[in-house]
C-alpha atoms as a PDB file:
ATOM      1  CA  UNK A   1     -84.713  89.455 121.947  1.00  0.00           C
ATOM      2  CA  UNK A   2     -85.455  93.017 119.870  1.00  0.00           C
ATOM      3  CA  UNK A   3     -85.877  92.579 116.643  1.00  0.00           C
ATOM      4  CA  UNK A   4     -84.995  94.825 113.931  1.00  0.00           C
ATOM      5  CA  UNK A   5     -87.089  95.402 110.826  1.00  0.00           C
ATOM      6  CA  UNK A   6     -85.940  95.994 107.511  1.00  0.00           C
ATOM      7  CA  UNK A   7     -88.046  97.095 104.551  1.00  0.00           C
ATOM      8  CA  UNK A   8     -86.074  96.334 101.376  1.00  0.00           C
ATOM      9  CA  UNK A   9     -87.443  96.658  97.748  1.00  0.00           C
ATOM     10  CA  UNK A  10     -83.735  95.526  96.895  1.00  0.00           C
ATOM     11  CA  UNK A  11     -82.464  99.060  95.372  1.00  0.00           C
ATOM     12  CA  UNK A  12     -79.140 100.198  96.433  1.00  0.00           C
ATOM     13  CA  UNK A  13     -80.959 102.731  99.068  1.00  0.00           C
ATOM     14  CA  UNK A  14     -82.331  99.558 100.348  1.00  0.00           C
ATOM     15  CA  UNK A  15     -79.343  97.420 100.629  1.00  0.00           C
ATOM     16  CA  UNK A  16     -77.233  99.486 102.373  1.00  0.00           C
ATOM     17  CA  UNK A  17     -79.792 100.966 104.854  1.00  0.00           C
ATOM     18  CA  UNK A  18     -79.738  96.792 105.337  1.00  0.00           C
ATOM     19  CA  UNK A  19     -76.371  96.864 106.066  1.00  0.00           C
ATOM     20  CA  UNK A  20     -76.517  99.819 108.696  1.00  0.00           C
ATOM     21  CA  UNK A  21     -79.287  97.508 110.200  1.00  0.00           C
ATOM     22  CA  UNK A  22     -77.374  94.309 110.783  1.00  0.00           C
ATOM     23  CA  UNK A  23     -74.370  96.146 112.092  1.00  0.00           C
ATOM     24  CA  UNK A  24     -77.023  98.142 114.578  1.00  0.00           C
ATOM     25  CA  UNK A  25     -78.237  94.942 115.355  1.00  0.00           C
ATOM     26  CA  UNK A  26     -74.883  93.046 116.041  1.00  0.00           C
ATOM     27  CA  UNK A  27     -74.375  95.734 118.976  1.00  0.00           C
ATOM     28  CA  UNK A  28     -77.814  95.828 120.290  1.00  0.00           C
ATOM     29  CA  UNK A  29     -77.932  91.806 120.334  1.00  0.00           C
ATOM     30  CA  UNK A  30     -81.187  91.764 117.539  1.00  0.00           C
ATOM     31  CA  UNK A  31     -82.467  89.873 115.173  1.00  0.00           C
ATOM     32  CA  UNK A  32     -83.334  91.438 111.512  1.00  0.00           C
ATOM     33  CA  UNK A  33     -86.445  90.825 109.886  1.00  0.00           C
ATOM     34  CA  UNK A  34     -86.357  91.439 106.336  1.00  0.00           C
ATOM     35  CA  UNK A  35     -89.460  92.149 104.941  1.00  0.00           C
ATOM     36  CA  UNK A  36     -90.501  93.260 100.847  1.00  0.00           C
ATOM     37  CA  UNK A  37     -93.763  94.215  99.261  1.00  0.00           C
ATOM     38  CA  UNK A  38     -94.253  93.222  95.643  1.00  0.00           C
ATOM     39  CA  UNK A  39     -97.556  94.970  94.049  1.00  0.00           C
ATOM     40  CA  UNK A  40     -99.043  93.531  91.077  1.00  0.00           C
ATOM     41  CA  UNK A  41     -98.993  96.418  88.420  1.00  0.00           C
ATOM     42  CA  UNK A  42    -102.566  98.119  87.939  1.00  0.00           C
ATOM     43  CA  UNK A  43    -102.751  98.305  84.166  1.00  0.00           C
ATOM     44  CA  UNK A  44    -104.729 100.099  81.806  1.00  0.00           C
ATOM     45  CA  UNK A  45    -104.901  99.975  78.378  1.00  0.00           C
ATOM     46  CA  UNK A  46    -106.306  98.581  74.975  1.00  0.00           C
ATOM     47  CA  UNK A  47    -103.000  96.192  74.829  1.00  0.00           C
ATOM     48  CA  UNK A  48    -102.976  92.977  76.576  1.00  0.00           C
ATOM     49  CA  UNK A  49    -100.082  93.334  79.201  1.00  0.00           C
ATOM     50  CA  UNK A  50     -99.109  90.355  81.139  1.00  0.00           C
ATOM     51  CA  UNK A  51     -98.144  90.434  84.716  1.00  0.00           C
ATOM     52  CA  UNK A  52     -97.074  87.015  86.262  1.00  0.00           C
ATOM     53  CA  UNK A  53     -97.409  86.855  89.985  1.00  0.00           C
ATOM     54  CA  UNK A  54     -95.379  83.895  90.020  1.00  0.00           C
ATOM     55  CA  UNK A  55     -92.240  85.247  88.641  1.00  0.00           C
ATOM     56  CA  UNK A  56     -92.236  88.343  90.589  1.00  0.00           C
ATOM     57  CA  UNK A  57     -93.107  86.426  93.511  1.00  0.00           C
ATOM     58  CA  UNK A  58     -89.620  83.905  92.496  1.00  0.00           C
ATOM     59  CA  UNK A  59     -87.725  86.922  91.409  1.00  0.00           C
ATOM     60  CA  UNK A  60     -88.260  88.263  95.321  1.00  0.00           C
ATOM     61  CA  UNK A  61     -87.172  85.520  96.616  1.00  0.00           C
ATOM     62  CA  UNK A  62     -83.957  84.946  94.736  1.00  0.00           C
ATOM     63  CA  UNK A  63     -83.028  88.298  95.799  1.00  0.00           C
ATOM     64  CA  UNK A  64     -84.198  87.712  99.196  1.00  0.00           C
ATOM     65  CA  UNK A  65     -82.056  84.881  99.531  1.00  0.00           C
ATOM     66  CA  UNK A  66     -78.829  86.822  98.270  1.00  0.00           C
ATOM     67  CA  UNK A  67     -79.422  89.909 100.341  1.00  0.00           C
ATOM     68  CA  UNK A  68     -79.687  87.544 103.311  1.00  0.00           C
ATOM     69  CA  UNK A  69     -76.776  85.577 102.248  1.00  0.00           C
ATOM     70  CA  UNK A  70     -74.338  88.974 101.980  1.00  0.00           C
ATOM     71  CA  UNK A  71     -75.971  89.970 105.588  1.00  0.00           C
ATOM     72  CA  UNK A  72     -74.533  86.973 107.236  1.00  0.00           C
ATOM     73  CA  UNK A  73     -71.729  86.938 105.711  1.00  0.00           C
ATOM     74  CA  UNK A  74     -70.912  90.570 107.283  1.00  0.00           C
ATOM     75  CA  UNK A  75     -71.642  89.520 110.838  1.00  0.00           C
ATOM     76  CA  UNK A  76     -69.910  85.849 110.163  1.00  0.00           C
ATOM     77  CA  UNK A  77     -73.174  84.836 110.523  1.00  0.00           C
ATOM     78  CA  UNK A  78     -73.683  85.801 113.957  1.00  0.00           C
ATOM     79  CA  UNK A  79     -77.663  87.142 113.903  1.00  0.00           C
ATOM     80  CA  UNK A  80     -80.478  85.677 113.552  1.00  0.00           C
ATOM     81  CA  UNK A  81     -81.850  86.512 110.064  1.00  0.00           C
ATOM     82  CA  UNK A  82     -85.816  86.246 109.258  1.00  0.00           C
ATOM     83  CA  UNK A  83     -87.651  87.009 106.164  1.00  0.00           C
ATOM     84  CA  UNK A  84     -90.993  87.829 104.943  1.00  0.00           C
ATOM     85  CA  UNK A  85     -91.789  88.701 101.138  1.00  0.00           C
ATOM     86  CA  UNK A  86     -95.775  89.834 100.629  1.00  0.00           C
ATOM     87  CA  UNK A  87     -98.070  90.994  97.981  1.00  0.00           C
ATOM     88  CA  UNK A  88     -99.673  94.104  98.797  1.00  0.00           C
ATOM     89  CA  UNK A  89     -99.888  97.891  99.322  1.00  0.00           C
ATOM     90  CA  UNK A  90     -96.056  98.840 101.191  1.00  0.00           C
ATOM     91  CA  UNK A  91     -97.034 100.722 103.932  1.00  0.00           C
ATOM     92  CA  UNK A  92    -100.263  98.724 104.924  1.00  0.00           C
ATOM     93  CA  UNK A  93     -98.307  95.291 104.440  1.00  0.00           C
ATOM     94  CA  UNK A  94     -95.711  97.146 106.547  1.00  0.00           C
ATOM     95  CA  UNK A  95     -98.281  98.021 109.338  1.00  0.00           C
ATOM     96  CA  UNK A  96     -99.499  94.505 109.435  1.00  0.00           C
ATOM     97  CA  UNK A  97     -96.037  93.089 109.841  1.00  0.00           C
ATOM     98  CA  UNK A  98     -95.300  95.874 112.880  1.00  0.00           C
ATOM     99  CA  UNK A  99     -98.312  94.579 114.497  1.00  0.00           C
ATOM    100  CA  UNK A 100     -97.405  90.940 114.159  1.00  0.00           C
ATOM    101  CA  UNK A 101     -94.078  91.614 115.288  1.00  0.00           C
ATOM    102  CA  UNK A 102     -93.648  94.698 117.416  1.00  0.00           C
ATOM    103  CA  UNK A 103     -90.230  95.441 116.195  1.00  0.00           C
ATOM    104  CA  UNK A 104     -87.900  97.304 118.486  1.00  0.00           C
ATOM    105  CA  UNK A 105     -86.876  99.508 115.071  1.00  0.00           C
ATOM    106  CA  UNK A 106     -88.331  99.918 111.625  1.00  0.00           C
ATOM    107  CA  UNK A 107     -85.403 100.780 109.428  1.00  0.00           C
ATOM    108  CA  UNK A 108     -85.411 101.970 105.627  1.00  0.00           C
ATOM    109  CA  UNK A 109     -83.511 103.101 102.633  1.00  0.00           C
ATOM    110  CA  UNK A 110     -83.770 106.404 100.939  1.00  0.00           C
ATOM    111  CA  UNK A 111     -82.540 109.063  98.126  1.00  0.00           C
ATOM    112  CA  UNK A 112     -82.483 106.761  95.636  1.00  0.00           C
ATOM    113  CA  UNK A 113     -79.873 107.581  92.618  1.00  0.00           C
ATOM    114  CA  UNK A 114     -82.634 109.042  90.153  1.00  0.00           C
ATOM    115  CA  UNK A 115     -85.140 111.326  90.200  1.00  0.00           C
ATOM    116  CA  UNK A 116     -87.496 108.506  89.453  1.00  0.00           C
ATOM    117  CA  UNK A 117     -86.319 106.209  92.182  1.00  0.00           C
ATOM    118  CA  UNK A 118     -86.545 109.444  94.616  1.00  0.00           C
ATOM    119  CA  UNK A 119     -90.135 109.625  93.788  1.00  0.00           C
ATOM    120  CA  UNK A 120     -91.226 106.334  94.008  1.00  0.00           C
ATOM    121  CA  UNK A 121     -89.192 104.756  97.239  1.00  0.00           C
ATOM    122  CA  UNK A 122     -88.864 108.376  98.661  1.00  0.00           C
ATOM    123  CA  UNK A 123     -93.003 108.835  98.369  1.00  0.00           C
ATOM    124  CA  UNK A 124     -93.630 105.577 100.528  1.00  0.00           C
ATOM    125  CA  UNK A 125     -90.555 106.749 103.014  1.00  0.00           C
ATOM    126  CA  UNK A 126     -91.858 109.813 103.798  1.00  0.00           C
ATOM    127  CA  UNK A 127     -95.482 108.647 103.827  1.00  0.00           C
ATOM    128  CA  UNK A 128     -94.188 105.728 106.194  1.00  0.00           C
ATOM    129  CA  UNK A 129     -92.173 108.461 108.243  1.00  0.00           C
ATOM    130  CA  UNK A 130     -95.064 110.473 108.894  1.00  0.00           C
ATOM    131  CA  UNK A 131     -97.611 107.486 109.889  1.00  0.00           C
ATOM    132  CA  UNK A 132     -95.708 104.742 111.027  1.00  0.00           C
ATOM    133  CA  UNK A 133     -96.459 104.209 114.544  1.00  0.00           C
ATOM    134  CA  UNK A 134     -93.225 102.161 115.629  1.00  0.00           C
ATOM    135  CA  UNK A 135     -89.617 103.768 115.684  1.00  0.00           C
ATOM    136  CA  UNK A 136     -88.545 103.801 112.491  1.00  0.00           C
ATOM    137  CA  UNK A 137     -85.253 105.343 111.077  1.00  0.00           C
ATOM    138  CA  UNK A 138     -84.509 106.696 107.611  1.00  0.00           C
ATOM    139  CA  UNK A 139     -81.034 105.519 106.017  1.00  0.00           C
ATOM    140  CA  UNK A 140     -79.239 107.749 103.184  1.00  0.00           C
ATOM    141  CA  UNK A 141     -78.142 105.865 100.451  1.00  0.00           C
ATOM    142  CA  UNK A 142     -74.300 106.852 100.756  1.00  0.00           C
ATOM    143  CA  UNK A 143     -74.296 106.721 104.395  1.00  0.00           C
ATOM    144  CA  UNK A 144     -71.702 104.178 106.181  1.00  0.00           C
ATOM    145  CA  UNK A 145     -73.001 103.103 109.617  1.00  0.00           C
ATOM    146  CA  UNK A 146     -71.148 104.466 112.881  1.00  0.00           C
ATOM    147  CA  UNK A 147     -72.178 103.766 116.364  1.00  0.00           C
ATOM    148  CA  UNK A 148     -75.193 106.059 117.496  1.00  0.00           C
ATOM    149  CA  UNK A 149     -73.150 108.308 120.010  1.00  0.00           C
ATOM    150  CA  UNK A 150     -74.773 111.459 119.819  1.00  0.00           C
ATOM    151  CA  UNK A 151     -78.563 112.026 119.257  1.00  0.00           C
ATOM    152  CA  UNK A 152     -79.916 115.444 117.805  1.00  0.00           C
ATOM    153  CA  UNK A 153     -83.978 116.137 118.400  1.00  0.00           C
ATOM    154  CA  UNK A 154     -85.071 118.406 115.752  1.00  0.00           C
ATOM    155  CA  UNK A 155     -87.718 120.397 118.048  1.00  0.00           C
ATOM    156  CA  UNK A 156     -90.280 123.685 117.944  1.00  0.00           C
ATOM    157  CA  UNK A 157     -90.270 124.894 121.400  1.00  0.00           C
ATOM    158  CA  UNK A 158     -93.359 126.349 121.415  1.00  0.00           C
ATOM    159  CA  UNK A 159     -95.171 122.586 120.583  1.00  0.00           C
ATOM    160  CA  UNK A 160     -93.889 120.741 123.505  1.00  0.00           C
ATOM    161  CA  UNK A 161     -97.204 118.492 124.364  1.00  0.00           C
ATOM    162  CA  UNK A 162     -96.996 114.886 124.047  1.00  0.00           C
ATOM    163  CA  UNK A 163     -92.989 114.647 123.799  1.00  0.00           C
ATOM    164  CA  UNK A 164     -92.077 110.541 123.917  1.00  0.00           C
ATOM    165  CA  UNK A 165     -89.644 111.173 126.688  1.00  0.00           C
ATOM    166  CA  UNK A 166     -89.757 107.567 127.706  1.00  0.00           C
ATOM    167  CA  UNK A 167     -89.043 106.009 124.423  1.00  0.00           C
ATOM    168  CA  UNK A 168     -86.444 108.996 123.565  1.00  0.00           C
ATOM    169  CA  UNK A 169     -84.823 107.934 127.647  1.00  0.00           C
ATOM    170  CA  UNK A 170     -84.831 104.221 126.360  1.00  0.00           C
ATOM    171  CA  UNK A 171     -82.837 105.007 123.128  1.00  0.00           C
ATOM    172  CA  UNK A 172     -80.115 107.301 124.461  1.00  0.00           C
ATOM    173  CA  UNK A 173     -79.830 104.736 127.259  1.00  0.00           C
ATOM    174  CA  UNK A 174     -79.549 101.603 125.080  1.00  0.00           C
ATOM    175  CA  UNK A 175     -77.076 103.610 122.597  1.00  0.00           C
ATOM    176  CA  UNK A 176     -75.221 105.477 125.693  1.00  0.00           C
ATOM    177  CA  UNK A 177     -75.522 108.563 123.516  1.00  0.00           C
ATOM    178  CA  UNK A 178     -75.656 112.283 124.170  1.00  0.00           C
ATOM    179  CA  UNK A 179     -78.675 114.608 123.494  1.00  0.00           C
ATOM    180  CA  UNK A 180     -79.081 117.528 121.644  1.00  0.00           C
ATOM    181  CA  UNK A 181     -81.782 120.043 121.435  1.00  0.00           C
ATOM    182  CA  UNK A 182     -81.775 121.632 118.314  1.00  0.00           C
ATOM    183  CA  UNK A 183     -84.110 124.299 117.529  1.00  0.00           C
ATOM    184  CA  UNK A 184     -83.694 126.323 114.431  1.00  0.00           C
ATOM    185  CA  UNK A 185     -85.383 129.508 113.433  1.00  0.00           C
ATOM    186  CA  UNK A 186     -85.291 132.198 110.838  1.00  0.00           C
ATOM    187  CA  UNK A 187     -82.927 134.913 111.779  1.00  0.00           C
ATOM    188  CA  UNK A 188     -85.396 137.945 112.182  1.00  0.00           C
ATOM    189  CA  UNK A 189     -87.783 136.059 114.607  1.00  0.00           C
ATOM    190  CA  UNK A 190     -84.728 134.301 116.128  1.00  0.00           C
ATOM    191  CA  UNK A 191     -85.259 135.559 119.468  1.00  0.00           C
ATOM    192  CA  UNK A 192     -84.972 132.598 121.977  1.00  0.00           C
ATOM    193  CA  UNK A 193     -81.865 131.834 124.060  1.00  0.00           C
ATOM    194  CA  UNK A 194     -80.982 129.224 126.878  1.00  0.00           C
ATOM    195  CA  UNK A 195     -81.618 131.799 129.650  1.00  0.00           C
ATOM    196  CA  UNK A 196     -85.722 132.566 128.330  1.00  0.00           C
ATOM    197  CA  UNK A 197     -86.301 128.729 126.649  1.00  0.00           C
ATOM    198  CA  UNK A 198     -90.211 128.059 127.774  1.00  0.00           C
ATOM    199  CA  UNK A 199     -89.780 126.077 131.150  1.00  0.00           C
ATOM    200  CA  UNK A 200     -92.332 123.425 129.615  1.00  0.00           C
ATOM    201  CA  UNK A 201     -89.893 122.055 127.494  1.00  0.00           C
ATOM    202  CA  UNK A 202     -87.448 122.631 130.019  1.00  0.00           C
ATOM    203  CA  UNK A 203     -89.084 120.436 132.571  1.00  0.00           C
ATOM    204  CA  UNK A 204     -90.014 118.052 130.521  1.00  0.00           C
ATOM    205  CA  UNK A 205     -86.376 117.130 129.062  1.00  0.00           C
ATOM    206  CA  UNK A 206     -84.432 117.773 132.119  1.00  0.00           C
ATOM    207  CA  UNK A 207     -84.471 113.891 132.916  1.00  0.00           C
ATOM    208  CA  UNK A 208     -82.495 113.285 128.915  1.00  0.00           C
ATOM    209  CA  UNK A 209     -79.501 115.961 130.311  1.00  0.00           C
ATOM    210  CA  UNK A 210     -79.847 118.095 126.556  1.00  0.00           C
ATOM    211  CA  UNK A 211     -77.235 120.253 125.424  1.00  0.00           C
ATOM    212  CA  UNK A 212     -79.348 123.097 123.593  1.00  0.00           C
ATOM    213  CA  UNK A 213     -78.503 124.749 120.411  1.00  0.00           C
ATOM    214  CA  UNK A 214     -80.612 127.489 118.936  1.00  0.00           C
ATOM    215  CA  UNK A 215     -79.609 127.941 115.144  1.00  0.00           C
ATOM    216  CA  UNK A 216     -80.166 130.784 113.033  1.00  0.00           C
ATOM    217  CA  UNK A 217     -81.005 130.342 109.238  1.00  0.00           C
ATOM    218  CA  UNK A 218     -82.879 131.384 106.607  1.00  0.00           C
ATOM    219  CA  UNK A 219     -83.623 127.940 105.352  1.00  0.00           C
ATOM    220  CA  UNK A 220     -85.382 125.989 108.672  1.00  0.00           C
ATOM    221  CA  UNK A 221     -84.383 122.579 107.091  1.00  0.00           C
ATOM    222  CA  UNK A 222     -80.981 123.160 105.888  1.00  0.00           C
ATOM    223  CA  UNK A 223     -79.843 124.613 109.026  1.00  0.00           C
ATOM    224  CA  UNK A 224     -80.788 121.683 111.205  1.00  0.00           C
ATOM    225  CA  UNK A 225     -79.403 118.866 108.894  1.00  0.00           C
ATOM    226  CA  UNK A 226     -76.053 121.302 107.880  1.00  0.00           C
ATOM    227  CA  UNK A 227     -75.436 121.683 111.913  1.00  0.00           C
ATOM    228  CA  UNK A 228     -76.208 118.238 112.513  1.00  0.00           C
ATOM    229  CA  UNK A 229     -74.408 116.896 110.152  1.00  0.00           C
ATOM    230  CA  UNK A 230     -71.814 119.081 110.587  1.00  0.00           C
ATOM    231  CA  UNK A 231     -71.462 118.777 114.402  1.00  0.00           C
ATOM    232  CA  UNK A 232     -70.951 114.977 114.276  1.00  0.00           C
ATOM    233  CA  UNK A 233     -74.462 113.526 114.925  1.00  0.00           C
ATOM    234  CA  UNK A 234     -75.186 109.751 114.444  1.00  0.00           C
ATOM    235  CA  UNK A 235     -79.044 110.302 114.498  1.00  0.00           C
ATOM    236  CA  UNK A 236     -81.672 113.080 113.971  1.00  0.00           C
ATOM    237  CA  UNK A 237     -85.219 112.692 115.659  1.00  0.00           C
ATOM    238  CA  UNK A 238     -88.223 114.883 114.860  1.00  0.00           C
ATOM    239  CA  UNK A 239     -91.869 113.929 115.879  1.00  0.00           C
ATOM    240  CA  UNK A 240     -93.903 113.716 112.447  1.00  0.00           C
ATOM    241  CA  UNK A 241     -97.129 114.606 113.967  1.00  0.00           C
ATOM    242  CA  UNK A 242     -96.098 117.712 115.740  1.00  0.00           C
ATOM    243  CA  UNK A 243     -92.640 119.290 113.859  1.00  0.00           C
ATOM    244  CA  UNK A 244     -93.076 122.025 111.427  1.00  0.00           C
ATOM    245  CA  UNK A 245     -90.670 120.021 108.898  1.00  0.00           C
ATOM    246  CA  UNK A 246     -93.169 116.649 108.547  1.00  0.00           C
ATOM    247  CA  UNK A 247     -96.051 118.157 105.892  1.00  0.00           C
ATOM    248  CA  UNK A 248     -97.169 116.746 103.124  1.00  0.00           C
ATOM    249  CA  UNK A 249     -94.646 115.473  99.946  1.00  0.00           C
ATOM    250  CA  UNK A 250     -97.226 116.104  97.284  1.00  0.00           C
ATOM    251  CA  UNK A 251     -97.521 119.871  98.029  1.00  0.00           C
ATOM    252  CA  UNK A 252     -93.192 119.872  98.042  1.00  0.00           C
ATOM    253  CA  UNK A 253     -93.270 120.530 101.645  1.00  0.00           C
ATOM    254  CA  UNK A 254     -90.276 120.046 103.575  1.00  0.00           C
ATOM    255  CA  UNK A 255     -91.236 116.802 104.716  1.00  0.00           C
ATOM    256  CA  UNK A 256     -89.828 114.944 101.459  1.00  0.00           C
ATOM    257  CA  UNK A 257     -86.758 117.024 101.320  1.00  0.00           C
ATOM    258  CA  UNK A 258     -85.812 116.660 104.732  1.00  0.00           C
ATOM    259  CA  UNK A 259     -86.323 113.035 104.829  1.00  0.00           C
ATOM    260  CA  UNK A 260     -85.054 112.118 101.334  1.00  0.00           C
ATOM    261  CA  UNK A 261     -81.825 114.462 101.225  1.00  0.00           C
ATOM    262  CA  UNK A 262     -80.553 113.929 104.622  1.00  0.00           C
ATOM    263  CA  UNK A 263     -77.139 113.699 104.798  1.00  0.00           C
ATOM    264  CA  UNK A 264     -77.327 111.471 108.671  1.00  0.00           C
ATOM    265  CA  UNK A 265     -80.603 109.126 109.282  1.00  0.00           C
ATOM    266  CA  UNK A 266     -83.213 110.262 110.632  1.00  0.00           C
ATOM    267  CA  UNK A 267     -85.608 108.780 113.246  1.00  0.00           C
ATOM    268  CA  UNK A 268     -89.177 109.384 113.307  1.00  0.00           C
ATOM    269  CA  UNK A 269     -90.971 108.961 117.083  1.00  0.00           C
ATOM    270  CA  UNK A 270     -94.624 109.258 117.676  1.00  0.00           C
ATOM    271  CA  UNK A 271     -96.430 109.537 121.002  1.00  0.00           C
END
């Protein structure tokens, strides 16, 4: 059975990217592992400041249970519902759980409400995004689920090595989706049509049957989430390693916009 991972710190971002997991995984048959990482506060100061492991550790389960609780009760408890809470650093407690479990899907929450929460949730998303070598889909906060019918694939033409046609074939078969090219480029060095697209890529994604779109805008980022969004997709996939949008939050690349402000979720593939 595939089973569906779902990293929760129990934030509203969290909860409902939870929700569009157990619905995902009521059609694709799954189970849902839920899965949060408490970390022990580093402090330092002159002031004695206590941190109990214990209560945290109780506090994460209490929520834990009623998280998993409100899950069943969507799907009339009809899945098959794990958990896992662990001390530790997120994304390398996340890794070791991935390798345990090979999970079909990683799924997470972001765009928290605040600036803060943004930040802090949005800087392990996008840090997970970028390394995470399972499938693993971003969730908006104030997105409702809806079966994944059509897929978009954020992609630069001219970096067409190493494209994970057979895991990108698997998904659009197991969601009986559509595919969608979507290349977007400034408008003065927007020069590319269907007729001259390089017949790498063209070879390569013949087998997926893409509908290409070449999109003009000034703003790379903003014109592939406005025309996916506004064009209907259920999913947007870009390849961290290789797509001009995944660089690094800390220097206010794209990478943390893109992921965090999303209007539709957004799947990261690797190789």
């Amino acid at each position: 059975m595939k089973k569906i991972l779902v990293a929760t710190d129990f934030s509203k971002a969290a909860s409902n990217a939870a929700i569009y997991a157990v619905k995902l995984a009521t059609g694709l048959k799954a189970s849902l592992l839920l899965l949060h990482v408490y970390q022990i506060p580093t402090t330092y100061s002159e002031l004695p400041i206590t941190v109990n492991a214990d209560e945290m550790a109780d506090s994460a389960k209490e929520e834990m249970l009623k998280l998993k609780r409100e899950l069943l009760q969507k799907t009339k408890e009809n899945i098959t519902i794990d958990t896992q809470i662990m001390e530790g650093i997120f994304y390398q407690a996340l890794t070791h759980v991935c390798e345990e479990t090979s999970p079909y899907l990683v799924i997470i929450g972001t765009q928290g409400a605040t600036s803060a929460e943004r930040l802090l949730f949005g800087s392990d998303a996008v840090y997970t995004m970028k390394h995470l070598e399972w499938p693993i889909i971003a969730v908006p906060m104030d997105y409702s689920f809806e079966p994944i019918r059509q897929i978009g694939f954020a992609c630069d033409l001219h970096q067409v090595e190493d494209i994970p046609i057979e895991k990108m074939k698997g998904f659009l078969h197991e969601f009986n989706a559509e595919f969608h090219v979507l290349n977007t480029s400034k408008r003065e060095t927007h020069t590319l049509d269907l007729e001259n697209r390089p017949t790498v890529l063209f070879e390569k994604l013949t087998a997926l049957k893409p509908e290409y779109h070449f999109i003009q805008d000034d703003d790379v980022d903003e014109g592939t989430l406005n025309f996916a969004h506004k064009n209907g997709f259920d999913l947007l996939i870009i390849l961290p390693k290789k797509h001009n949008l995944i660089v690094d939050l800390l220097f206010k690349g794209h990478t943390g916009e893109f992921v965090l402000h999303s209007p539709i979720p957004i799947m990261a593939l690797h190789e």
